[in-house]
Structure formats: C-alpha cells, structure tokens
Protein backbone atom coordinates (compact mmCIF):
# COMPACT_ATOMS: atom_id res chain seq x y z
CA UNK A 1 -23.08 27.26 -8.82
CA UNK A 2 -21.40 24.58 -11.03
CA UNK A 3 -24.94 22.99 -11.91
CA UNK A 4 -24.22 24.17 -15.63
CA UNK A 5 -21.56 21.68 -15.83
CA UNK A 6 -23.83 18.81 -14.69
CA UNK A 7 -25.89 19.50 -17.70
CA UNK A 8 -22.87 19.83 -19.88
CA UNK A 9 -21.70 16.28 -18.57
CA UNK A 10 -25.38 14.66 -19.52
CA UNK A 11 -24.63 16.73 -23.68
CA UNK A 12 -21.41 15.83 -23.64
CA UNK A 13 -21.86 11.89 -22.88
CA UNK A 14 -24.69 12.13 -25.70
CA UNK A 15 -22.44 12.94 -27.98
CA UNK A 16 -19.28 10.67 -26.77
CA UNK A 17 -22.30 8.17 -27.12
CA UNK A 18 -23.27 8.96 -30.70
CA UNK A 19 -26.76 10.02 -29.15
CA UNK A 20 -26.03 13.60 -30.74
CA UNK A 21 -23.99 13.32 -34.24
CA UNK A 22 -21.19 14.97 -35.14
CA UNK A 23 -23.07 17.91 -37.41
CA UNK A 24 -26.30 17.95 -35.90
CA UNK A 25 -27.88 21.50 -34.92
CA UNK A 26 -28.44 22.16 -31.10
CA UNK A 27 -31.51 23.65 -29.96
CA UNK A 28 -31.49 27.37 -29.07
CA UNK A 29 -30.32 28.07 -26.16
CA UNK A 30 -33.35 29.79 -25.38
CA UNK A 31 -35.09 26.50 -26.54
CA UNK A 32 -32.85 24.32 -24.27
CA UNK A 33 -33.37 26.93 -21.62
CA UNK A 34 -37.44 26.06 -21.70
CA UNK A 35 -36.63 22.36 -22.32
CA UNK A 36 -34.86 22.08 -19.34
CA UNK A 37 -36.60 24.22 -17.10
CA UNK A 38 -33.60 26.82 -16.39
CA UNK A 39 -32.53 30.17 -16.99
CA UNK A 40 -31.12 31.29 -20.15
CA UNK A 41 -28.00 32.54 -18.87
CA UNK A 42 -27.63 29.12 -17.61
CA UNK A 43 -28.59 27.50 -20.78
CA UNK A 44 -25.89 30.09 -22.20
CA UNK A 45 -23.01 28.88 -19.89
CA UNK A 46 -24.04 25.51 -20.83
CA UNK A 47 -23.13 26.16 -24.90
CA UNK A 48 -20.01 28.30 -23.98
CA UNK A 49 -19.10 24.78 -21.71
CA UNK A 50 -19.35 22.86 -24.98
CA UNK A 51 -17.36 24.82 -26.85
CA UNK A 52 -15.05 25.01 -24.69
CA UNK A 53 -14.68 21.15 -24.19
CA UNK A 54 -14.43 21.11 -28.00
CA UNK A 55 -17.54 19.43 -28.20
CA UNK A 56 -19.45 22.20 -29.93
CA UNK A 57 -18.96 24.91 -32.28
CA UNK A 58 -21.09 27.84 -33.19
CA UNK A 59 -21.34 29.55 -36.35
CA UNK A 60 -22.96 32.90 -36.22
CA UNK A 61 -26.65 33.48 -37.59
CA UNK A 62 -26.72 29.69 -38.38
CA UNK A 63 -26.76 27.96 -34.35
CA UNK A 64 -24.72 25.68 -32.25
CA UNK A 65 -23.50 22.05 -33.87
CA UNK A 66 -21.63 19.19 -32.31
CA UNK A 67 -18.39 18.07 -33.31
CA UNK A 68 -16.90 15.05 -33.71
CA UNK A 69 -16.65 13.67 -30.31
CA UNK A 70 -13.13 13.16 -28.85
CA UNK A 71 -13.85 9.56 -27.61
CA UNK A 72 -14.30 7.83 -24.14
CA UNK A 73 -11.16 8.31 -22.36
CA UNK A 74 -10.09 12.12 -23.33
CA UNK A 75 -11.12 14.22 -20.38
CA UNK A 76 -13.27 16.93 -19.50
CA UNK A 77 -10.62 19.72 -21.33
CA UNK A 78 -10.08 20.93 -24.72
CA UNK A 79 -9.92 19.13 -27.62
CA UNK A 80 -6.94 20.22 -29.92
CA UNK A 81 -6.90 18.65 -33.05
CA UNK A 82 -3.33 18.13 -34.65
CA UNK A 83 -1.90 16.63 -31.26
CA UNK A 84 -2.85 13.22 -31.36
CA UNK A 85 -3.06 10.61 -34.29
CA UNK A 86 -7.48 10.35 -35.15
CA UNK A 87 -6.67 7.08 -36.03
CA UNK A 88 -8.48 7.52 -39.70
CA UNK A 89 -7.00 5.30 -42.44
CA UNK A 90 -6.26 8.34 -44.58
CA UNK A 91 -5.35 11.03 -42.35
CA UNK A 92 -5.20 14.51 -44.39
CA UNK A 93 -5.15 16.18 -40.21
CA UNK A 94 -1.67 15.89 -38.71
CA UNK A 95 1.24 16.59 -41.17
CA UNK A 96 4.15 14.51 -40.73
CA UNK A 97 6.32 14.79 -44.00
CA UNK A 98 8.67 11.97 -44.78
CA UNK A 99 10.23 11.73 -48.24
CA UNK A 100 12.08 8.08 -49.68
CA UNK A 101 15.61 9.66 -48.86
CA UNK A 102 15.36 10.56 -45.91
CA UNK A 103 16.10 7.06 -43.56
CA UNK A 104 19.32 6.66 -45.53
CA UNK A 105 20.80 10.38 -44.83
CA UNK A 106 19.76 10.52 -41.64
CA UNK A 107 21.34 7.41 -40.65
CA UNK A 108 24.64 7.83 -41.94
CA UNK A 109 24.70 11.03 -39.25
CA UNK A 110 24.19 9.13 -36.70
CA UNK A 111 27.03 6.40 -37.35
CA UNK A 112 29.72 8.69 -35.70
CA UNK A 113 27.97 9.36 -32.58
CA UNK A 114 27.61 5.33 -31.69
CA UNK A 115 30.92 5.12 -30.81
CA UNK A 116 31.52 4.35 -26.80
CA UNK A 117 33.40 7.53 -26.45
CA UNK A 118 31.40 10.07 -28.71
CA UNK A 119 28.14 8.33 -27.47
CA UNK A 120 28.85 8.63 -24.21
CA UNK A 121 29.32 12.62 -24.23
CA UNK A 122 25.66 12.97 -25.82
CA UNK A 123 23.73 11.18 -23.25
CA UNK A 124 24.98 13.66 -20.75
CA UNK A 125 22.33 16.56 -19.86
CA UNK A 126 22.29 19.79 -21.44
CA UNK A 127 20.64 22.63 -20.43
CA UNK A 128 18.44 25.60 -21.79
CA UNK A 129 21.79 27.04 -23.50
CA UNK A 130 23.07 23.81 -25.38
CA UNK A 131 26.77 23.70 -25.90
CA UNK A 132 29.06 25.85 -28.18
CA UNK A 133 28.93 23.79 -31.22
CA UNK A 134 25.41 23.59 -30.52
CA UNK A 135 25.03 27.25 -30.36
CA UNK A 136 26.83 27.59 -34.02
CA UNK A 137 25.02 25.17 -35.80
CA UNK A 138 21.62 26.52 -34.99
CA UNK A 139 22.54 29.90 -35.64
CA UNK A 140 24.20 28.79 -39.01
CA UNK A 141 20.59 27.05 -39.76
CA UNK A 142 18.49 30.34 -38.51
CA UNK A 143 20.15 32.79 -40.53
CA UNK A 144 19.34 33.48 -44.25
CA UNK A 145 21.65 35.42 -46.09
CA UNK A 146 19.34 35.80 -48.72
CA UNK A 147 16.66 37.91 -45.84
CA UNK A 148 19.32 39.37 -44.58
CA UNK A 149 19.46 38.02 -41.14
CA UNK A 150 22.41 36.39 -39.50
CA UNK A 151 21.77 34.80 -35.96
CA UNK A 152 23.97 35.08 -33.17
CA UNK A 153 25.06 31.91 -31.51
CA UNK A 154 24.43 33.33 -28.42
CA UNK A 155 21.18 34.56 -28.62
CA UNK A 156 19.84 30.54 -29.24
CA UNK A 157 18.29 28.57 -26.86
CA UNK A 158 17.04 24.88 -26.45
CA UNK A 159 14.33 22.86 -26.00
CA UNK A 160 13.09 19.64 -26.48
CA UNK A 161 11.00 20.16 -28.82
CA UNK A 162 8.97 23.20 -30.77
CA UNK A 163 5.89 23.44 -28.75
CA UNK A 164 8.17 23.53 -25.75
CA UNK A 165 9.91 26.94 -27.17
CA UNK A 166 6.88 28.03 -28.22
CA UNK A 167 5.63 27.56 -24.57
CA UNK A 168 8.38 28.91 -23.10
CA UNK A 169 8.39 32.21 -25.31
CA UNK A 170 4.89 32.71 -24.61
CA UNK A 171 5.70 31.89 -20.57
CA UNK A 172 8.43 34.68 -21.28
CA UNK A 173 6.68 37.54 -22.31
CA UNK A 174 2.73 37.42 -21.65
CA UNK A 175 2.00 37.08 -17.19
CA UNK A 176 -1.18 35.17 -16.37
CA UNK A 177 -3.85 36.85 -16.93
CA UNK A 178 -2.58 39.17 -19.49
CA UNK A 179 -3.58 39.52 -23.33
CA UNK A 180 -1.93 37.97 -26.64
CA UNK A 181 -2.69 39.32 -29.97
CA UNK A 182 -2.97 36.33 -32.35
CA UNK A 183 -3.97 35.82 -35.95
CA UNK A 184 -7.82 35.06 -35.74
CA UNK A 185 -7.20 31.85 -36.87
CA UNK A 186 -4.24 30.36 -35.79
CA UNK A 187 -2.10 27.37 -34.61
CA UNK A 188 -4.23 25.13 -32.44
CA UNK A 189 -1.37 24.43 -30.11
CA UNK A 190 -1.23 27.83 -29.19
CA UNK A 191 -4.90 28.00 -27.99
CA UNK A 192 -3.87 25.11 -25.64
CA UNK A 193 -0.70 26.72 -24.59
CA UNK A 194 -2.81 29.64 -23.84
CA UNK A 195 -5.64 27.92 -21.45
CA UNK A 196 -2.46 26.40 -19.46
CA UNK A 197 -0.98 29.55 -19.15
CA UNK A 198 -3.87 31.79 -18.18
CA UNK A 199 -3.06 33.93 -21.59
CA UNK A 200 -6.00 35.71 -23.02
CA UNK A 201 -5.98 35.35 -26.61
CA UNK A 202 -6.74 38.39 -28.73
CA UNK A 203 -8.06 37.85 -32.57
CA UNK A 204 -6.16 39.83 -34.54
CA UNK A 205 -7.51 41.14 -38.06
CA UNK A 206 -6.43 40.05 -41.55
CA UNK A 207 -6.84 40.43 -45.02
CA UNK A 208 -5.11 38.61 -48.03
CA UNK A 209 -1.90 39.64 -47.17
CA UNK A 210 -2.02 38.62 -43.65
CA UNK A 211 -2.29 40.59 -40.17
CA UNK A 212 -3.26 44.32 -40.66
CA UNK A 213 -0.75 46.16 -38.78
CA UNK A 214 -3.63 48.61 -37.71
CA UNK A 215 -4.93 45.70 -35.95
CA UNK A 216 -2.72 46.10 -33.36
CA UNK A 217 -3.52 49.30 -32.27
CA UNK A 218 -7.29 48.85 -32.42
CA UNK A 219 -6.81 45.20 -30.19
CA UNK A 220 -4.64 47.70 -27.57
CA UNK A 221 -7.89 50.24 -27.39
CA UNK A 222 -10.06 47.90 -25.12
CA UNK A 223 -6.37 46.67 -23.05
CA UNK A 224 -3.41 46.20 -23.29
CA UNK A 225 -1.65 43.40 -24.85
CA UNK A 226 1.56 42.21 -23.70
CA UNK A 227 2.68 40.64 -26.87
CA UNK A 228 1.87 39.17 -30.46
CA UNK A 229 2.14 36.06 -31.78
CA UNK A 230 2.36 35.85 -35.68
CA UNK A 231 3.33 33.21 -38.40
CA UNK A 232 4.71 35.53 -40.89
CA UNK A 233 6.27 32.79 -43.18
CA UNK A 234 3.30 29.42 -44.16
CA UNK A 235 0.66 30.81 -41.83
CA UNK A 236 -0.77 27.62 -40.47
CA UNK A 237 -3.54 27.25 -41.15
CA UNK A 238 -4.16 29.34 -43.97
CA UNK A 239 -0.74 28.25 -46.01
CA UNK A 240 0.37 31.87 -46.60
CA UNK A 241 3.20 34.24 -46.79
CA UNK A 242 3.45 38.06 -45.67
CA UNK A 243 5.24 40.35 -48.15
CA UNK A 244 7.85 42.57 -46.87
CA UNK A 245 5.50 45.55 -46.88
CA UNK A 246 3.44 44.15 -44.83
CA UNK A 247 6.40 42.55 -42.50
CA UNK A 248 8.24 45.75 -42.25
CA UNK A 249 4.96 47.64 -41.48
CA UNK A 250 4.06 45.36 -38.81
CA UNK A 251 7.46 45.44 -37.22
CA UNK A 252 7.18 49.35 -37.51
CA UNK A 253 3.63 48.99 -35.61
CA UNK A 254 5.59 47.08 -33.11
CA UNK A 255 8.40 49.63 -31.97
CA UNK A 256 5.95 52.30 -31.91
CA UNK A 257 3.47 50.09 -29.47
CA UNK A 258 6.59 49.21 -27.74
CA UNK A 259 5.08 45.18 -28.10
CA UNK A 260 7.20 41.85 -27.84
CA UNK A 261 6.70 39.45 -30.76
CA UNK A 262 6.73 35.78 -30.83
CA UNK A 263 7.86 34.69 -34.26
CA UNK A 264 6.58 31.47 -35.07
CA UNK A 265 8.68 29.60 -38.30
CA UNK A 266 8.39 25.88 -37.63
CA UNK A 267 7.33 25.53 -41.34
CA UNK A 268 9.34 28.50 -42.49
CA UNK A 269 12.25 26.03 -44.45
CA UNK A 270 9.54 25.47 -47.13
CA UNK A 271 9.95 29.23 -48.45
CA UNK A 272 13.88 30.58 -48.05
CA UNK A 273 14.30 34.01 -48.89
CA UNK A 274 11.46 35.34 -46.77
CA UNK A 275 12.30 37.94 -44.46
CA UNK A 276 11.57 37.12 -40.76
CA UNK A 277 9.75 39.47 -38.62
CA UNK A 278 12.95 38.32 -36.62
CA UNK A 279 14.96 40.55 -39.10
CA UNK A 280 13.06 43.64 -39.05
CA UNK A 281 12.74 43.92 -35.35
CA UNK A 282 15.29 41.78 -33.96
CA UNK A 283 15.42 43.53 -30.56
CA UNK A 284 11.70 42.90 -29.59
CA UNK A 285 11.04 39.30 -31.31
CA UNK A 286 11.74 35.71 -30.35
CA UNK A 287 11.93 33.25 -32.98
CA UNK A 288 10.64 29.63 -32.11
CA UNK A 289 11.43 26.76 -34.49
CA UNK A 290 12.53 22.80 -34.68
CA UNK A 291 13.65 20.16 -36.68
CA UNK A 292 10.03 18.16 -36.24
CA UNK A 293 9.36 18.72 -39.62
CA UNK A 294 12.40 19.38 -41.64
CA UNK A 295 13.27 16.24 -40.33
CA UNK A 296 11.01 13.77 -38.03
CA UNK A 297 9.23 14.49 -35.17
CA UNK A 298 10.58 11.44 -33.33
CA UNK A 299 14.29 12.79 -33.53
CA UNK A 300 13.63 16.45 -32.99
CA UNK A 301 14.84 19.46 -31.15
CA UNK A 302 13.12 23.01 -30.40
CA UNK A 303 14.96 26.37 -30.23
CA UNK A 304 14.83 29.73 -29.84
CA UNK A 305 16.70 32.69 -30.74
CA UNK A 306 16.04 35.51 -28.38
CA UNK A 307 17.46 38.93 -28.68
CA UNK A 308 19.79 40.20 -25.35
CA UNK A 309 16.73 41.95 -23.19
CA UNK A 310 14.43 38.81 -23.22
CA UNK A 311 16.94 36.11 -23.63
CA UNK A 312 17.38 35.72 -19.70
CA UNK A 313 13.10 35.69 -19.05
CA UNK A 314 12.77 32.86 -22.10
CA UNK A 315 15.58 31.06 -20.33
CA UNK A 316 14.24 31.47 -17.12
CA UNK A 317 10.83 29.76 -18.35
CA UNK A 318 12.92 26.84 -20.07
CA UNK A 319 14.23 26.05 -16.95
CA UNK A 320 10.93 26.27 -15.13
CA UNK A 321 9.19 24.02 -17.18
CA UNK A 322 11.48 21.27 -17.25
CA UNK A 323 11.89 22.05 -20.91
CA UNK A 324 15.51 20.93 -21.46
CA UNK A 325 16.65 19.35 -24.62
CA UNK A 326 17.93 15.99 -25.00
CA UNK A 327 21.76 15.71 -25.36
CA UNK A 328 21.39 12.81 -27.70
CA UNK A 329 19.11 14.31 -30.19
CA UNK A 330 20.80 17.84 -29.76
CA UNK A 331 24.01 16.26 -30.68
CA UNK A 332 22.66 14.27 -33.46
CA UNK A 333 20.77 17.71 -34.97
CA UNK A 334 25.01 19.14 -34.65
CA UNK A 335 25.90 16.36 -36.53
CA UNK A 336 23.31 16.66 -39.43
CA UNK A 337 23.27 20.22 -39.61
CA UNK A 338 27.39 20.09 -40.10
CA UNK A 339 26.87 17.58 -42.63
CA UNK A 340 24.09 18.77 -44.98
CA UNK A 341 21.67 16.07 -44.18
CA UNK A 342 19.09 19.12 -42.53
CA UNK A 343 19.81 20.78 -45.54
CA UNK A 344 19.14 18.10 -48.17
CA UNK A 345 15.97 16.50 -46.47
CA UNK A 346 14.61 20.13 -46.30
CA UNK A 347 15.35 20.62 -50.27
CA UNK A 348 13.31 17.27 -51.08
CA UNK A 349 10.69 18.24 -48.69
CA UNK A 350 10.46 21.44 -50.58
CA UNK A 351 9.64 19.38 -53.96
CA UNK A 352 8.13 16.94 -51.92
CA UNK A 353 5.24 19.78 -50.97
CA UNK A 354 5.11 21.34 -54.69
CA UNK A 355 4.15 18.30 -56.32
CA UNK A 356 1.46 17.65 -53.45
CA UNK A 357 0.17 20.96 -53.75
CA UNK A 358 -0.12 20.64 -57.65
CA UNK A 359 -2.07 17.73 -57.14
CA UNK A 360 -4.37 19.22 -55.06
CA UNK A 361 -4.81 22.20 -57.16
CA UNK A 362 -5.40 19.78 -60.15
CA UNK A 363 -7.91 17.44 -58.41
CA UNK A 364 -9.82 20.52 -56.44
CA UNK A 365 -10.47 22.73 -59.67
CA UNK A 366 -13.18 25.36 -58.96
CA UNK A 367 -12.98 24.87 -55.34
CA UNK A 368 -11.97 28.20 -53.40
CA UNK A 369 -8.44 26.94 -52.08
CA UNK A 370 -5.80 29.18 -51.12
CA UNK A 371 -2.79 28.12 -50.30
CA UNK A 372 0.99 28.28 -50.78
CA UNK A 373 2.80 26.51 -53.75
CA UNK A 374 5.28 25.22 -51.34
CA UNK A 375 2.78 24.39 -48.17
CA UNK A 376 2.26 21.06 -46.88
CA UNK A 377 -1.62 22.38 -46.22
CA UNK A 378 -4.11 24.03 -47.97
CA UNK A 379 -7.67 26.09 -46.89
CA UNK A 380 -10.56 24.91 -47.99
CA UNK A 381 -13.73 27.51 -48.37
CA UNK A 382 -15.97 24.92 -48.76
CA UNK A 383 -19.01 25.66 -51.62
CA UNK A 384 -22.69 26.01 -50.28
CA UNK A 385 -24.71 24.82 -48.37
CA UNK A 386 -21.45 22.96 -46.56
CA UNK A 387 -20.26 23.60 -43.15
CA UNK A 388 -17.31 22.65 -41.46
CA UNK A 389 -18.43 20.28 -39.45
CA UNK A 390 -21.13 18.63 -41.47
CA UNK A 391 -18.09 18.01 -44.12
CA UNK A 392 -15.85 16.84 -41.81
CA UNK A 393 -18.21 14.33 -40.60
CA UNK A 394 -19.25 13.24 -44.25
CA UNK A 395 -15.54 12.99 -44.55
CA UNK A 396 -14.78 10.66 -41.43
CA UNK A 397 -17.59 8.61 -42.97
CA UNK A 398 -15.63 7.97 -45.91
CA UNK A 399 -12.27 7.36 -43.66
CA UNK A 400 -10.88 10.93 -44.30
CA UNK A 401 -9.59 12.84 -41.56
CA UNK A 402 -9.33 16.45 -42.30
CA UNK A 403 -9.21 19.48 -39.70
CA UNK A 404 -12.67 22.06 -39.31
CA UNK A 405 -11.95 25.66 -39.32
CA UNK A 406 -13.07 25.65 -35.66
CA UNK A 407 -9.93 24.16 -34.45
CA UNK A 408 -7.90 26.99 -35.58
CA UNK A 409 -10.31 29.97 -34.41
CA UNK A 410 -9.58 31.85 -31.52
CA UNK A 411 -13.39 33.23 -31.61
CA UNK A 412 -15.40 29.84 -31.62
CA UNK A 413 -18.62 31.99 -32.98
CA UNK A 414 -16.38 33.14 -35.39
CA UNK A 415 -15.64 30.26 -37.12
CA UNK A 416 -16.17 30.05 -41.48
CA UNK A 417 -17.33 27.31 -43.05
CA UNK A 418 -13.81 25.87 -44.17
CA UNK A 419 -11.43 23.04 -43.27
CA UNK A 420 -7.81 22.63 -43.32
CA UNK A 421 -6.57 19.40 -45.43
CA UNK A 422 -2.91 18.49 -44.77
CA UNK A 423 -0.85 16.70 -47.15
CA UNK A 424 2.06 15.56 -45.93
CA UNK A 425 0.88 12.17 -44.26
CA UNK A 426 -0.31 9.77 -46.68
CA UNK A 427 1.58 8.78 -50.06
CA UNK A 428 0.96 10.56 -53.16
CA UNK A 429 -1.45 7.33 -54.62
CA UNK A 430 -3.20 7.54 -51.33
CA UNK A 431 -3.77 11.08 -51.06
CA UNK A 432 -4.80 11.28 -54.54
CA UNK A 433 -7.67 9.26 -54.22
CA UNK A 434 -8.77 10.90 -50.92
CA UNK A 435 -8.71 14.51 -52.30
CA UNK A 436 -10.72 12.73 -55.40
CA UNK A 437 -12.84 11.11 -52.44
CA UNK A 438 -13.65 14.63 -50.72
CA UNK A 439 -14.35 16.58 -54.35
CA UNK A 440 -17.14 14.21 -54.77
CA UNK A 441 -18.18 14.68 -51.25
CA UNK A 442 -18.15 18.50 -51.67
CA UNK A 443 -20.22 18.00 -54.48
CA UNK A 444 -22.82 16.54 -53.14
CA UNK A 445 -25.67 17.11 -50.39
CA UNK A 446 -25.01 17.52 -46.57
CA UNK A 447 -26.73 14.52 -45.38
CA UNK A 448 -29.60 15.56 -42.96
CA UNK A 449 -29.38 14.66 -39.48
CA UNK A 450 -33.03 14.67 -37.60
CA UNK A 451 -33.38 15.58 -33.71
C-alpha cells in the first residue's frame, strides 16, 4: 500500500509551507504512529520517506528534524545540495572559484578558434573518444611526473562534463542493483547518481587519514561489492588528502579483492605531487576529472582515463547516455591546455584557496575545523549544543548558505553534527564578514523552535 506516501505528502507540504521549520524536532515515530492512528512500521516508512525526499534528517539518540525545505516547484525526489544555486546573498554552498586573471587568459585562447575555418571544424560532433590532439592534451594534463604517473592518450575518454564521467564510470562498473563502497560521507552527486542508477551505496570506514583499507573487506562480508568509489586527493567534503601509505595499502586491498575503483580528482589540481590511486593500481581504476573548476563550469569538459580492460564498458556507457562532449569546448580546452592558460589559472587558484583558507583558520580560532591548506572547503564540527541543521537554519537567517553534514552522508541516521562551508564563491571582503557572521552564530544559543 502506498498510503505512507499520502502522509508524507501532508509533512512534506508543512514544511514547503513553513508550517514545520527547518530545525524543528519530529515527534517519535512511535508518537506520530498514535497521533495518527497507524502502525508503527507505517509511521517508520513515513520518516525513512522524508529522508529520503531530503526533507528530514535523523541524528541518532537525538530524533528526526526537518530540513530546510527545497521550495514549491522541486519535486517529490531527492534533494542534493551543491546542484543548484540556493539563491542566498552570500553563498558559502556551491564552490565556483574565479580569480581576477582569469577572463583575460582565457580569452586570448579562444581568439584562434573564431576564425571561419578553425571555427568551423569545432562545432562538428565528437564522440566518447575525442580526437588525437584531444587525446594528447588530456593525457599531458593527467599525468604528474612528480607521482609518477604518465597517462596514455589512448586510455582518455570524453564527456561533457565531470558528473557525466563520473556517471558513466559508475554505469561502467557497478549493474543495477549491485553494491558501491563509498566514503561514509561523500560527494552528494554521487548519492544522486546512485538512486538513478539503482547502485546501492556502501559506507565505507575512515579515520584521519582517510578510508581504512580493512574496510573493504569487512563491507564485502555481508555482499559483495562491485566497486569503490574514493576521493583520494581533497576528499570533498572533508578537505583531505590520503598519504601514500594509506594509497598504496588501499590499492594493495584492491588487487587482492579483485575490486574496480573509481578515482574521483575533480579538485585534485589544488595539491600536485599526490599520488593517484590511478598510479598504484592503474589496471583496475578509472580516473574521472574536468576543467569545471580549474577553469569555469560554463566552458567545461569531463574525462576519463580508463585502463585497456574497462575502457570499452566506460565507453559503451558514454555512448548510452548521450554523454558526448562538445566539439567547441573540447577544442577550446586543446587550445588552453597547449597554451598554459589551464596551467596558469590552476596556479592562481592554488593561492587563490591558501589565502581563503588562512582566513578562515584566522577568523574560526578554537573551532574544530579540519581541512586542507590548499582546499576551497573546510569541515566544520560544530561546538555544543549545535546541530547541523539548527545552524544551518540560524545561518540562512542571517543570508548564509552553507551545506549540513546530512547532504554528504550516505547513512542519513548517521549524520554528525557538522557542516561544510565552501569558499570559493563570494569575494574575499564578502566572505570575511560571513565567516565573522557564522563565528558569532556558533557562539551563541540554538534558537528554540516550539511544536
């Protein structure tokens, strides 16, 4: 029986309403249940409805709390934060990083290809394997020298943009149905990708360092999983880094489980000299990456490099989904790649993100932040008696848009009491003030919200 959702519907328009506030404690379920005259395994499917809608999150040991509401208009599915613009004046949420120089190099690129005969061999179409020059610019751009890892031009493939690879990597290697081991709090795209694909998603354990490579093993115990999806390089959203011992160990867990890996490095340009996963187990991992945001996300182009025995299935899945690139912006990314433009825009971004980050760690003194020196994001463990979403709506109150740890957890009920604040959007005036904005926030009382 679908009744459950008919109740969800009347919860969920309470809270598109503003009847229920973002932050404000649900009753128990088995409190609702007696409310409502049902059972409690309805009331139950009920709650797991909200959370799944996004509507909801639930914290273990303390209840069930709404979020902030997605707005009239979204839709009965998931709400992934990071997708869309919130529409907050100072948005600390998406990350888009744009530095001063940037217009001017990226336009003197372009100049070339606007000529009748150079512009008319862009707009043809390409498909999932690009062109030759294509081929050897990404490659050039993949490999680090300094790792240790040189890409072969033919093992790269195209796509429009990064979520596309990523979607098509994931298509690749993980049937419906089938389980992914993920980092227990990862990329909120991925969670999406995952619903669309029928993927189960499989928390993975961590620890400072990052994903224990005994996790693996243990997540197999209960089923098998058909692949893993890590950030090894600016885990998003916790900002950091695995060391090689813990990269090599994980790629040694790998062989012996006999698991693909999808290698996610979108942000990995902010920390050179990292060794890739890619590196240590080339012949079982697929690398996903774009220029969104070592350049612009407007002008962008996804790829991945794919070792010989899964380049044909990640292919295949390009072509399935429609998930071509653009010959225009694929020849444009040839063009700036050959001419250092990727290269400088990616070295100011890197100073771009340091000074932002020692801002932060200036303004938020004695908070518990952990991030990256180089990261355009930082994770905040916010100080008692705070919760995510209780902060976050205090926050949208003052016109600050920062991300709950909810978005990113792959275990709803498992979700801390932290958010994500990004810091690539705003200026540096601008996000000074907001950071300044949210320490007095944190610093204060959780405002208390009455049934």
């Amino acid at each position: 029986m679908d009744d459950y959702r008919l109740i969800a519907d009347e919860i969920a328009a309470a809270i598109t309403d503003g009847q229920l506030r973002p932050g404000q404690q649900l009753p128990t379920q088995r409190a609702f249940a007696r409310s409502r005259g049902i059972a409690p395994s309805t009331a139950g499917r009920v709650y797991r409805e909200l959370v799944r809608r996004g509507l909801t999150s639930g914290e273990v040991g303390r209840g069930t709390f709404v979020r902030a509401a997605a707005g009239p208009g979204t839709g009965g599915g998931p709400h992934v934060p990071l997708t869309e613009p919130t529409g907050a004046p100072v948005d600390l949420e998406l990350n888009y990083p744009v530095v001063p120089e940037q217009s001017a190099l990226l336009a003197g690129g372009l100049a070339p290809l606007l000529r009748a005969d150079a512009l008319g061999a862009a707009l043809r179409p390409v498909g999932a394997a690009g062109t030759d020059a294509a081929r050897q610019a990404f490659a050039a751009l993949a490999s680090d020298g300094s790792a240790g890892w040189d890409v072969a031009a033919e093992d790269v493939l195209f796509a429009g943009n990064g979520r596309q690879a990523l979607g098509a990597a994931l298509a690749a290697l993980v049937p419906p149905g089938r389980r992914l081991g993920v980092e227990a709090l990862t990329y909120p795209v991925v969670k999406a990708l995952a619903q669309r694909l029928g993927i189960t998603l499989v928390p993975l354990a961590v620890d400072e360092s990052g994903v224990l490579p005994d996790a693996l093993a243990h997540a197999q115990r209960s089923a098998p999983l058909h692949a893993v999806y890590l950030q090894p390089r600016l885990q998003n959203p916790l900002g950091g880094s695995l060391p090689f011992e813990r990269t090599a160990a994980l790629a040694q867990e790998l062989r012996r489980l006999d698991l693909p890996a999808v290698e996610d490095a979108i942000w990995s340009f902010l920390r050179p000299g990292l060794t890739p996963l890619a590196a240590l187990a080339p012949e079982r991992t697929v690398l996903v990456d774009s220029l969104s945001k070592r350049l612009a996300p407007g002008l962008t182009t996804g790829f991945a490099v794919a070792p010989a025995p899964l380049r044909d299935r990640v292919a295949a899945a390009l072509r399935s989904g429609g998930w071509a690139p653009g010959g225009f912006a694929l020849e444009a990314a040839v063009r700036w790649i050959g001419d250092g433009t990727v290269a400088a825009v990616a070295t100011a971004k890197r100073a771009d993100a340091t000074a932002r980050q020692l801002l932060a760690r200036e303004i938020l003194t004695g908070q518990r932040v952990r991030a990256d020196p180089c990261s355009y994001y930082l994770w905040w463990e916010l100080p008692s008696p705070w919760r995510a979403e209780t902060f976050v709506a205090a926050a949208a109150r003052a016109s600050i848009a920062v991300t709950p740890a909810a978005a990113f957890a792959v275990d709803p009920r498992r979700s801390p009491s932290a958010v994500r604040v990004g810091l690539a959007s705003p200026s540096m005036a601008v996000l000074g003030r907001a950071l300044e904005t949210l320490m007095g926030i944190a610093g204060g009382e959780p405002e208390v919200v009455l049934g």
